[in-house]
Protein backbone atom coordinates (compact mmCIF):
# COMPACT_ATOMS: atom_id res chain seq x y z
CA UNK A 1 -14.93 0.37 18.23
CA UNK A 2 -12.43 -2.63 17.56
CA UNK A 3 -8.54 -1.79 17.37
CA UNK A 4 -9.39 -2.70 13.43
CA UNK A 5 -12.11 -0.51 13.17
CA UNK A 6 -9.87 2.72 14.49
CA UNK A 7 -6.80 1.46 12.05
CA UNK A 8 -9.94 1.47 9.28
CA UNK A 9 -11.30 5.14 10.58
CA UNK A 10 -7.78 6.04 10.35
CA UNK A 11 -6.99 5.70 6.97
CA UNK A 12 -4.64 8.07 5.76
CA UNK A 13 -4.45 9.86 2.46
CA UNK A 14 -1.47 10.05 -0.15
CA UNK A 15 -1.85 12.38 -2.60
CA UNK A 16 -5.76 11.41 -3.88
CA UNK A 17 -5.07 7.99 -3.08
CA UNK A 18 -6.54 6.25 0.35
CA UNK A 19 -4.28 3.59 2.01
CA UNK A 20 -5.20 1.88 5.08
CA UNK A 21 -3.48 3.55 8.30
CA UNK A 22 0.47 3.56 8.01
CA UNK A 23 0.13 1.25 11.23
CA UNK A 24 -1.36 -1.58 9.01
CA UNK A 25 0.41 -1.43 6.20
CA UNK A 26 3.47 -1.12 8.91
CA UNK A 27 2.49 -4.21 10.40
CA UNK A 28 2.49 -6.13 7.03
CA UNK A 29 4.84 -9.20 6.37
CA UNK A 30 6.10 -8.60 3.02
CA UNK A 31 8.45 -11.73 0.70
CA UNK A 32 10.16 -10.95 -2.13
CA UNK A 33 7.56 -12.96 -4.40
CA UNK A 34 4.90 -10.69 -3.20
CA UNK A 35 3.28 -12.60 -0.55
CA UNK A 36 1.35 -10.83 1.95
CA UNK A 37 0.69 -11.63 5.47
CA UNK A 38 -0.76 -9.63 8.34
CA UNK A 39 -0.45 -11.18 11.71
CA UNK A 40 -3.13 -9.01 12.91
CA UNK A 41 -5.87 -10.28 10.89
CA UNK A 42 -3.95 -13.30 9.69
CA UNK A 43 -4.84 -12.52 6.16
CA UNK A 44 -2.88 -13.08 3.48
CA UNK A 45 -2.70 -12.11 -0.16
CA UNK A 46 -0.35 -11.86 -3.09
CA UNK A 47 0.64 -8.75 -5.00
CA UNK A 48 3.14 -7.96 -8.19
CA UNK A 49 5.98 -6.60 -8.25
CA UNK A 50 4.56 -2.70 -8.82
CA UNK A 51 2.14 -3.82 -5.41
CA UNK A 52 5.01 -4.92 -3.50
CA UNK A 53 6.96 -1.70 -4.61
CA UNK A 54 4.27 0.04 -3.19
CA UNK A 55 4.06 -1.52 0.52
CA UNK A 56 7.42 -1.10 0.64
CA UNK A 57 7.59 2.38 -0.17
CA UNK A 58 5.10 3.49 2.20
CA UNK A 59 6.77 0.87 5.06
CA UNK A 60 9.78 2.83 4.30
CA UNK A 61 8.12 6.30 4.87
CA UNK A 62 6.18 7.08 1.46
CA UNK A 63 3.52 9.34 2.47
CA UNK A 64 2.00 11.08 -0.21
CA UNK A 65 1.60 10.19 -3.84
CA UNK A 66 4.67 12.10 -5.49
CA UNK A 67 6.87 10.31 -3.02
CA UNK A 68 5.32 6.92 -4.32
CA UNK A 69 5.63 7.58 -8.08
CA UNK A 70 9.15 8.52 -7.72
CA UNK A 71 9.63 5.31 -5.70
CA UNK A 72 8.10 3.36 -8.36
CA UNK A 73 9.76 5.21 -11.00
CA UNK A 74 13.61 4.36 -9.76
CA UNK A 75 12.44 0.56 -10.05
CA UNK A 76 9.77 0.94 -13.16
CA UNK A 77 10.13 2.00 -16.78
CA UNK A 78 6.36 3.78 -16.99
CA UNK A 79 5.39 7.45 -17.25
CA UNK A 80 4.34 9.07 -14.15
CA UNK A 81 0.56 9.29 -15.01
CA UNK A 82 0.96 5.39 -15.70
CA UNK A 83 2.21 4.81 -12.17
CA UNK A 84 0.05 7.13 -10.59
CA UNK A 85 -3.51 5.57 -12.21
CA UNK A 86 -1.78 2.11 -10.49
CA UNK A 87 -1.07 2.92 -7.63
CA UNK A 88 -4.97 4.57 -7.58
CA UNK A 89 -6.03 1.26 -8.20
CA UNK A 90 -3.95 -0.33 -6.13
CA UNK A 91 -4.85 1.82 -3.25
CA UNK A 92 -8.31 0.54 -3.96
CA UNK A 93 -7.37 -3.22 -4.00
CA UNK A 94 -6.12 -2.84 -0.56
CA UNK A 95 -8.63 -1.34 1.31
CA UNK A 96 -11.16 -3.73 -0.03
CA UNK A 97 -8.55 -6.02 1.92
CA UNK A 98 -8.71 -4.57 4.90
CA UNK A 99 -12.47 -3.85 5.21
């Protein structure tokens, strides 16, 4: 097993939404127009502004879904069911990126 495949196995869970391990999304070089770079893989990507809200939550210690949707909600006009179905999706986006 690769280092990439145990930061895969390791995905952890927030709330019912599955984000790759806190160590890759950790490792992820974020810019304030939403770039994406991981100097790991050397992928990179663009998200908007809700996406980049996201990383940065969890970079800053988000760890389970209620502690996201408050994040987004400080920065976000949006009912909390609203944020939570995007950051579902979301969640999905990004480990199709990391597979």
């Amino acid at each position: 097993m690769t280092t990439h495949d145990s930061e895969r196995a390791a995905d952890s869970t927030m709330g019912e939404a599955q984000f790759p391990s806190p160590a890759v999304v950790g490792r992820l070089a974020l810019s304030g127009s939403g770039f994406v770079f991981d100097p790991v893989s050397g992928a990179s990507f663009s998200v908007n502004a809700s996406g980049l809200a996201v990383l940065r939550a969890i970079q800053a210690g988000a760890a389970d879904m209620g502690a996201i949707v408050q994040s987004l909600g400080a920065e976000f006009e949006a009912a909390p069911a609203v944020l939570e179905r995007d950051v579902m999706e979301f969640a999905g986006r990004l480990r199709e990126a990391f597979r």
